[in-house]
N, C-alpha and C. Protein backbone atom coordinates (compact mmCIF):
# COMPACT_ATOMS: atom_id res chain seq x y z
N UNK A 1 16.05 63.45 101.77
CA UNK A 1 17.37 63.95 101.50
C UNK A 1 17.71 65.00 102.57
N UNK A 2 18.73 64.58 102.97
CA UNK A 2 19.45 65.61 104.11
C UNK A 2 20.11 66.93 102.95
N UNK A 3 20.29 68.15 104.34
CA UNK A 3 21.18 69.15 103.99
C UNK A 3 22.02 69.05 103.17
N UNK A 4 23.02 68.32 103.54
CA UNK A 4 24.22 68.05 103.48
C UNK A 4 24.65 66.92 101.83
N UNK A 5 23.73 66.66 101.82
CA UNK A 5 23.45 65.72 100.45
C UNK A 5 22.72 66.83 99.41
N UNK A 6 21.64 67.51 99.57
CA UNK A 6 21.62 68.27 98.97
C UNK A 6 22.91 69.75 98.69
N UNK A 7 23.80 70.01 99.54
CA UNK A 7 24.66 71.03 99.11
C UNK A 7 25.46 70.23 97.51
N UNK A 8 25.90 69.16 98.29
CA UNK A 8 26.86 67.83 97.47
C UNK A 8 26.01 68.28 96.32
N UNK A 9 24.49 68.02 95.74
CA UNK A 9 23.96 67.57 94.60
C UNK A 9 24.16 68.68 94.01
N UNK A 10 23.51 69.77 94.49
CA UNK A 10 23.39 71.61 93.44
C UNK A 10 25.22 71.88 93.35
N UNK A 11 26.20 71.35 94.17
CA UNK A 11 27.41 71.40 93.69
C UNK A 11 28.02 70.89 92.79
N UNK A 12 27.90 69.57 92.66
CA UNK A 12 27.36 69.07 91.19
C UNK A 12 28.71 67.57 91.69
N UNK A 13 29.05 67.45 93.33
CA UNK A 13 29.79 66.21 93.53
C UNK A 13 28.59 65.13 94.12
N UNK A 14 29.06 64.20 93.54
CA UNK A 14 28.23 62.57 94.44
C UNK A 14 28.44 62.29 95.73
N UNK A 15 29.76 62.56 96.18
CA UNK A 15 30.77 62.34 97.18
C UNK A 15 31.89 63.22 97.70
N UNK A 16 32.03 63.30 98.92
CA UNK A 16 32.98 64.63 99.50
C UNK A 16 34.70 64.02 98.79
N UNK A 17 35.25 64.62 98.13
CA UNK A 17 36.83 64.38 98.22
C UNK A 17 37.77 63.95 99.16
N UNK A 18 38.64 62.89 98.75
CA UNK A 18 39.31 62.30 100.15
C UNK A 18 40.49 63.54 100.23
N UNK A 19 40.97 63.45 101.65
CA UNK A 19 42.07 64.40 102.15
C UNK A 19 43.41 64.14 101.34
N UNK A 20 43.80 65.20 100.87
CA UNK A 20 44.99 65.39 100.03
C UNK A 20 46.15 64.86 100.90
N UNK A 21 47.42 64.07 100.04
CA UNK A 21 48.29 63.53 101.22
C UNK A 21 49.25 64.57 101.27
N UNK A 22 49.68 64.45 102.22
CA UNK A 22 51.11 65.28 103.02
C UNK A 22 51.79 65.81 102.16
N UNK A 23 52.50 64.55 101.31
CA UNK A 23 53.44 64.95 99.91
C UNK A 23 53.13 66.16 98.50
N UNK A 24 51.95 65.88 98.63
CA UNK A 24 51.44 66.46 97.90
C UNK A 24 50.62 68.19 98.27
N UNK A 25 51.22 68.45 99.24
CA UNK A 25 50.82 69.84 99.90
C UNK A 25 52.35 70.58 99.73
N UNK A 26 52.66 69.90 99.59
CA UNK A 26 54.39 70.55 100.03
C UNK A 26 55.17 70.69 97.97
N UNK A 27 54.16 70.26 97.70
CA UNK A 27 54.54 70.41 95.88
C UNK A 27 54.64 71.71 95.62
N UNK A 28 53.63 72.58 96.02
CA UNK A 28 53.62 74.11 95.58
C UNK A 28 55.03 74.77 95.89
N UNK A 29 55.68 74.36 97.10
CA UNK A 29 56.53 74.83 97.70
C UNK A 29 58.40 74.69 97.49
N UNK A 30 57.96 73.22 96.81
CA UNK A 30 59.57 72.42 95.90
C UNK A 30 59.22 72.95 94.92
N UNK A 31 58.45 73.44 94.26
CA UNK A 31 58.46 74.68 92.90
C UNK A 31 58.86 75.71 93.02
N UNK A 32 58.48 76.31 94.00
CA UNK A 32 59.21 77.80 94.05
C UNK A 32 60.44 78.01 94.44
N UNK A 33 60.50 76.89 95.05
CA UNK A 33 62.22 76.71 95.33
C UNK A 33 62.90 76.39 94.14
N UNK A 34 62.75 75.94 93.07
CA UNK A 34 63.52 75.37 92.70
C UNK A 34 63.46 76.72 91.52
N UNK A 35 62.15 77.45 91.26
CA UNK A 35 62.37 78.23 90.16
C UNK A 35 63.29 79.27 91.17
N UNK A 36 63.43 79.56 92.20
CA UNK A 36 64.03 80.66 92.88
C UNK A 36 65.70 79.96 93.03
N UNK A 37 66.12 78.84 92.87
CA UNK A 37 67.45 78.09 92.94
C UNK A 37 67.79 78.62 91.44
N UNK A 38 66.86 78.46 90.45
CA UNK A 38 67.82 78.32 89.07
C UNK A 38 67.53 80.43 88.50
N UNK A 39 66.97 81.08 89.57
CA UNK A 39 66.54 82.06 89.12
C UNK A 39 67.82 83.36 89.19
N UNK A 40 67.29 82.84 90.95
CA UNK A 40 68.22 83.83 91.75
C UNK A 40 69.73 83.17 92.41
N UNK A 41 69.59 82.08 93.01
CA UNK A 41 70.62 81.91 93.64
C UNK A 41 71.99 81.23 93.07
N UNK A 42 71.58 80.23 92.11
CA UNK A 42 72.54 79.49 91.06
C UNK A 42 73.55 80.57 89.65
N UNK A 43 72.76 81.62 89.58
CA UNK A 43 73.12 82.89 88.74
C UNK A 43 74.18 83.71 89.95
N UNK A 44 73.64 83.54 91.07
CA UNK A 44 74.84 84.84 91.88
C UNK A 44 75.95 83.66 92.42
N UNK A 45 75.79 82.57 92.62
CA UNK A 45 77.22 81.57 92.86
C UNK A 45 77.76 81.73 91.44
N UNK A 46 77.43 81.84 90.67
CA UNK A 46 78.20 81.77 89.35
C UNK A 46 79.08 83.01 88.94
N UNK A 47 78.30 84.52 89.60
CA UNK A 47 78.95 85.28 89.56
C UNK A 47 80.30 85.81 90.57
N UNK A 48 79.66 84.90 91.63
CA UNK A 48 80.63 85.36 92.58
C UNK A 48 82.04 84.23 92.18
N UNK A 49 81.92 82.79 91.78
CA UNK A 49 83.16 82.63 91.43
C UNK A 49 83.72 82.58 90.51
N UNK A 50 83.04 83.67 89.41
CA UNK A 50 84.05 84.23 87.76
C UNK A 50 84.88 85.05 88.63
N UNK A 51 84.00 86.25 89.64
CA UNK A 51 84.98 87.43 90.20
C UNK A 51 85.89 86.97 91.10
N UNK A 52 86.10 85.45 91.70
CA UNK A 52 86.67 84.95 92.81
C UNK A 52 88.17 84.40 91.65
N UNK A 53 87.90 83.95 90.91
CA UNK A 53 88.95 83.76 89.59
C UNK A 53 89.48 84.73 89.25
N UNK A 54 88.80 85.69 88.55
CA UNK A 54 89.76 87.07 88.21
C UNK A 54 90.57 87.41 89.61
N UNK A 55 90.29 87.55 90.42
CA UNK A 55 90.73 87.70 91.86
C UNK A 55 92.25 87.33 91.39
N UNK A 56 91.99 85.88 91.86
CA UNK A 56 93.26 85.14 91.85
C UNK A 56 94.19 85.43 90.76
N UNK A 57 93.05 85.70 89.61
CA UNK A 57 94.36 85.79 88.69
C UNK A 57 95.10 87.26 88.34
N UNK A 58 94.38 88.33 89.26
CA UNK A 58 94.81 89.45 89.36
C UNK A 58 96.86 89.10 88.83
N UNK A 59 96.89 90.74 87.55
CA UNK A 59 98.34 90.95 88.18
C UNK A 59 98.85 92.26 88.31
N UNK A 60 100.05 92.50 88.46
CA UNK A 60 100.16 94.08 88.56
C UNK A 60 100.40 94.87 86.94
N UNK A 61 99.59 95.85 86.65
CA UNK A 61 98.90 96.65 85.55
C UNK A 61 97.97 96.30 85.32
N UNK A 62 96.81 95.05 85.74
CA UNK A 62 95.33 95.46 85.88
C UNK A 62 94.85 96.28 85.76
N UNK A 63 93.71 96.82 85.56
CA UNK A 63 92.57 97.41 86.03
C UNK A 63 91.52 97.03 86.82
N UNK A 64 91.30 97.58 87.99
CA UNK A 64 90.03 97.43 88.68
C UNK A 64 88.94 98.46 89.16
N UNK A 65 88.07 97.75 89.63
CA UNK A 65 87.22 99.11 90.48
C UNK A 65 86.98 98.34 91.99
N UNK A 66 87.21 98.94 92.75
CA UNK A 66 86.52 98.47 93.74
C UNK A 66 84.97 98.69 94.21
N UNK A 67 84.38 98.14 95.02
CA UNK A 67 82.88 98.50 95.69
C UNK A 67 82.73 99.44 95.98
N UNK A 68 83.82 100.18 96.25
CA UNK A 68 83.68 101.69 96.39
C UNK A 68 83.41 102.60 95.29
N UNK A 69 83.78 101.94 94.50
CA UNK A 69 83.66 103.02 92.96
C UNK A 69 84.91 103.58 91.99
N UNK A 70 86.07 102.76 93.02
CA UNK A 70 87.34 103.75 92.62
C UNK A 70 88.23 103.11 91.75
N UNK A 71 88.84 103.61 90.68
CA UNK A 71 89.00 102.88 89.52
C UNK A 71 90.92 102.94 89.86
N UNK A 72 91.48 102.15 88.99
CA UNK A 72 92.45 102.10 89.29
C UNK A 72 93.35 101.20 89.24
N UNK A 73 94.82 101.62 89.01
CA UNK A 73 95.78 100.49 88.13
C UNK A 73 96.54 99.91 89.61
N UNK A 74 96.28 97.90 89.25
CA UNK A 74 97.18 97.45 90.31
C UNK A 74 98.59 97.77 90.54
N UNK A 75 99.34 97.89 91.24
CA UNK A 75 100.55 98.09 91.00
C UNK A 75 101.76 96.55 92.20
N UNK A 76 100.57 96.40 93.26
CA UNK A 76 101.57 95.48 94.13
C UNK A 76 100.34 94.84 94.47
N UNK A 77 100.79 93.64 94.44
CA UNK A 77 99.86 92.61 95.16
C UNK A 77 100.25 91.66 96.20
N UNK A 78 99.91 91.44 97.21
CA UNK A 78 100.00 90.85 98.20
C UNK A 78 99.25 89.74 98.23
N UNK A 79 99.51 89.17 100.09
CA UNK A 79 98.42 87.77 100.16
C UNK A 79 96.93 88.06 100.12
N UNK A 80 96.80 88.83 101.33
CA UNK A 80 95.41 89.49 101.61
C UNK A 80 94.70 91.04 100.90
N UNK A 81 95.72 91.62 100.39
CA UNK A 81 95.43 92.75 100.09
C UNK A 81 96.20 93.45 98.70
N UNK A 82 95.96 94.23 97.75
CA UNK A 82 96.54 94.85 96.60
C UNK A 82 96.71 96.42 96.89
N UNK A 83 97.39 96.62 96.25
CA UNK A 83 97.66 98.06 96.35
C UNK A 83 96.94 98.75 94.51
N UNK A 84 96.40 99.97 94.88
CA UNK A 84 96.38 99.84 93.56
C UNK A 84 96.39 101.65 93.48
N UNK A 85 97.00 101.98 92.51
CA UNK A 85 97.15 103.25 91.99
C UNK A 85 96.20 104.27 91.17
N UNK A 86 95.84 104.89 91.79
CA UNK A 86 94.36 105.96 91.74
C UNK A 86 95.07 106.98 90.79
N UNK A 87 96.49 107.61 90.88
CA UNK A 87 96.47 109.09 90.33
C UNK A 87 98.26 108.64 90.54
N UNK A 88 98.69 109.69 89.48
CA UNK A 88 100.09 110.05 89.55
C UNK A 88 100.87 109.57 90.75
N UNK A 89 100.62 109.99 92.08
CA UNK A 89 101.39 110.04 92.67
C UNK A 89 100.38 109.17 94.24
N UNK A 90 99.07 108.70 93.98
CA UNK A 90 98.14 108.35 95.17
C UNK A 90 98.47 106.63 95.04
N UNK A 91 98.47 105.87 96.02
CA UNK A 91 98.48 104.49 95.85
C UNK A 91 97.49 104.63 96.99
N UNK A 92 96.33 103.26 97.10
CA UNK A 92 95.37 102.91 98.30
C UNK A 92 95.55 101.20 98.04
N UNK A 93 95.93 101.03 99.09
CA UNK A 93 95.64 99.93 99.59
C UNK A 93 94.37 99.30 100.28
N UNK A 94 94.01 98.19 99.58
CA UNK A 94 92.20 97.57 99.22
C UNK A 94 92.51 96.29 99.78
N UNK A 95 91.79 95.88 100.60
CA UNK A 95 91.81 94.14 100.87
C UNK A 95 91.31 93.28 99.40
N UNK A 96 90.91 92.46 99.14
CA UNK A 96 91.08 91.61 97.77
C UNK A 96 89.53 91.80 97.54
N UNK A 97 88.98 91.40 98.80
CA UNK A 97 87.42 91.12 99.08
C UNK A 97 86.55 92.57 98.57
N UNK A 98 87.58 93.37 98.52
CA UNK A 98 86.51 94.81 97.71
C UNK A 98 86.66 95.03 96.34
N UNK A 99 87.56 93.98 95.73
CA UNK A 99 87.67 94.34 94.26
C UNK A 99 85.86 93.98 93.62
N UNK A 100 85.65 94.41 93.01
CA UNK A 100 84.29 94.57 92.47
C UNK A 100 84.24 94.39 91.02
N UNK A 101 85.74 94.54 90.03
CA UNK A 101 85.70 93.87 88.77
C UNK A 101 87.08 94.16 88.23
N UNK A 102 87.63 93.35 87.93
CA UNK A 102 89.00 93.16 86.90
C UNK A 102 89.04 93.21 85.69
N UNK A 103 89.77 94.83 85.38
CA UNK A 103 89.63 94.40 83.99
C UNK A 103 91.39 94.20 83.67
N UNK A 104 91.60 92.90 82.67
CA UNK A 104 92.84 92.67 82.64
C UNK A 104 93.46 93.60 81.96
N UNK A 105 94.94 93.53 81.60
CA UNK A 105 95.42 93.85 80.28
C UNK A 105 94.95 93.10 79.32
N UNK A 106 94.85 91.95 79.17
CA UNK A 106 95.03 91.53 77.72
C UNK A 106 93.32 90.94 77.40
N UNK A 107 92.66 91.51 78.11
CA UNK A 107 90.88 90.87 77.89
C UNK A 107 90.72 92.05 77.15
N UNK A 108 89.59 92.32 76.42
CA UNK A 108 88.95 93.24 75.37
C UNK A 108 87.74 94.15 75.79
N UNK A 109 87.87 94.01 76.82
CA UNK A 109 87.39 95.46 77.88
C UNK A 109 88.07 96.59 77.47
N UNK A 110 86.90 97.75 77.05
CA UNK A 110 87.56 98.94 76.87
C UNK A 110 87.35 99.73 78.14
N UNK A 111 87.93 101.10 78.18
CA UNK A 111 87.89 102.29 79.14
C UNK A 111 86.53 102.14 79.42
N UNK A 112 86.22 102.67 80.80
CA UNK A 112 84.62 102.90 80.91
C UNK A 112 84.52 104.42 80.09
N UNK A 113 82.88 104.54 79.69
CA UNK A 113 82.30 105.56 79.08
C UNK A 113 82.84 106.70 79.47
N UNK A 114 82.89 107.38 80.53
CA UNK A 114 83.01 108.40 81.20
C UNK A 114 84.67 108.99 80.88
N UNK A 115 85.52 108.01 80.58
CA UNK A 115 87.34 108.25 80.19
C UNK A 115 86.99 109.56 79.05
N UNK A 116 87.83 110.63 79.60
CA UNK A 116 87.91 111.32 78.55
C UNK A 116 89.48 111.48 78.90
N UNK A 117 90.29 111.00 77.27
CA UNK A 117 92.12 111.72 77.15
C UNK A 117 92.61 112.74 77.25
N UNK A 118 93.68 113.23 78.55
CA UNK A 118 94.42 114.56 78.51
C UNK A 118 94.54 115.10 77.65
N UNK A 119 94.54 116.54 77.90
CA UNK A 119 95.03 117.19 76.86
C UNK A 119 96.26 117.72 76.93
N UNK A 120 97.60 118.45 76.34
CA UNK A 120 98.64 118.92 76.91
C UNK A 120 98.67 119.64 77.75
N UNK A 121 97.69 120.53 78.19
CA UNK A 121 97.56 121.57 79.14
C UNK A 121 97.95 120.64 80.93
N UNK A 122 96.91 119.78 80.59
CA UNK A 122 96.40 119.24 82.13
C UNK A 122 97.81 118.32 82.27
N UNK A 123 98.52 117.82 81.27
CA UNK A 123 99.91 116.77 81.33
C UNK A 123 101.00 117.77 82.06
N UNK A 124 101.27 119.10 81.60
CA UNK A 124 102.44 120.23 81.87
C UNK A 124 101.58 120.53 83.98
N UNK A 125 100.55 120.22 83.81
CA UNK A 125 99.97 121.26 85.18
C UNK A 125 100.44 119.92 86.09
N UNK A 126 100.37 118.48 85.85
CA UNK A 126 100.39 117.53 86.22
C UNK A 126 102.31 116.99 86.67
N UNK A 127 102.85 117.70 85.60
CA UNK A 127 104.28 117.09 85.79
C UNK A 127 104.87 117.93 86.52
N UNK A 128 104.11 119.38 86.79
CA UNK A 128 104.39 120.46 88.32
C UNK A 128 103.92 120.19 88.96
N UNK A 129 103.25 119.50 89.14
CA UNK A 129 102.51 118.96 91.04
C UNK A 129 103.41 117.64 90.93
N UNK A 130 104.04 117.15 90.11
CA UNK A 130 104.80 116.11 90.31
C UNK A 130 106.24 116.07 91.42
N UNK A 131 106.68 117.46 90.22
CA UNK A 131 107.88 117.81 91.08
C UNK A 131 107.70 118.58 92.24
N UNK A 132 106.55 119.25 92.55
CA UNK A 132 106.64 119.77 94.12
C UNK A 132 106.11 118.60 95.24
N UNK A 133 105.86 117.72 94.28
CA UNK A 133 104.92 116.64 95.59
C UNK A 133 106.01 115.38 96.01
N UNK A 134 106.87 115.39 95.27
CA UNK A 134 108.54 114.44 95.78
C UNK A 134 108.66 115.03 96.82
N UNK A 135 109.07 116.87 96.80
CA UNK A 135 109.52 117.29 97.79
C UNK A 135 108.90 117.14 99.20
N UNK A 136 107.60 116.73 99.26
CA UNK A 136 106.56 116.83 100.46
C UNK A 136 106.76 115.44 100.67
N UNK A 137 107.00 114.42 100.21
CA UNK A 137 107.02 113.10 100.54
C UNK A 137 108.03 112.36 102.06
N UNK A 138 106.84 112.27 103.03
CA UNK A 138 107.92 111.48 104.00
C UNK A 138 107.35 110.13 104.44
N UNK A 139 108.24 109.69 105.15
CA UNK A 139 108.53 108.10 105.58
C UNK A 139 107.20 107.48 106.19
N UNK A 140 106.84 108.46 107.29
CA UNK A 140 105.12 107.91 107.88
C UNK A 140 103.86 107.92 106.53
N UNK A 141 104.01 108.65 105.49
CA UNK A 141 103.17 108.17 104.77
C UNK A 141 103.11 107.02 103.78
N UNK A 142 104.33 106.27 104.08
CA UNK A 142 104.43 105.09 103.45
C UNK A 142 103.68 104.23 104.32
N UNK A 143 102.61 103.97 104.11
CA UNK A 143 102.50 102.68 105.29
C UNK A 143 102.39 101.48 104.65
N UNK A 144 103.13 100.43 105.55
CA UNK A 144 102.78 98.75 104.55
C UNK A 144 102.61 98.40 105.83
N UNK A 145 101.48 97.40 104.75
CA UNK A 145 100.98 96.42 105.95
C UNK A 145 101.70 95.18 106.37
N UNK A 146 102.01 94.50 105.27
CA UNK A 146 102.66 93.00 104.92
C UNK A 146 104.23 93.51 105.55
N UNK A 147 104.65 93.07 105.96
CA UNK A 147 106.06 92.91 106.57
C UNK A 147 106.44 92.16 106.99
């Protein structure tokens, strides 16, 4: 008895194993793909076109936030871009592609956590920066894009 017949015997095979085929090396690899297709990637196409829908169906008195963080009522909407109203008297204009979530009027989304309601104090301090901030208002700070 050779070496080599003896490793085979105390290993406990008769015969060396034939070479695994091609197809069958590449199995480990159509698994992880496929748990990583239904894991990760099939879950974020799904999210990206619920938010690609609300998009479209944006209207003006929405609610949104953008990627930035900034919350705020639509007021004009355009092709490429919305305008949307931050404060009393602030409008920012957002390309579409930064809205980050719509909340409609008529969906059952409440205020985020953090909303706390005026009180009369801050409404009276608010309707005096109203009327001095007409007076400061000029023409270059209108800017539109769409024309």
């Amino acid at each position: 008895m050779n070496t080599y017949q003896a490793i085979l015997l105390l290993i406990g095979q008769s015969e060396p194993l034939p070479a695994p085929s091609p197809f069958s090396q590449f199995i480990p690899f159509i698994l992880i793909f496929v748990i990583f297709y239904f894991l990760l990637i099939r879950p974020q196409k799904q999210k990206q076109k619920k938010l690609q829908l609300q998009v479209d169906a944006m209207r003006p008195g929405d609610k949104v936030i953008t990627t930035g963080g900034i919350h705020g009522l639509i007021t004009n909407i355009k092709k490429q871009s919305v305008t949307v109203k931050v404060d009393n008297n602030t409008k920012i204009e957002f390309e579409k592609g930064s809205i980050a979530t719509v909340i409609s009027k008529n969906s059952g989304q409440s205020e985020p956590e953090n909303f706390t309601p005026k009180t009369e104090e801050t409404e009276e301090e608010e309707a005096q920066d109203d009327q001095s901030n007409d007076n400061n208002v000029n023409d270059r700070d209108n800017f539109q894009r769409d024309r």
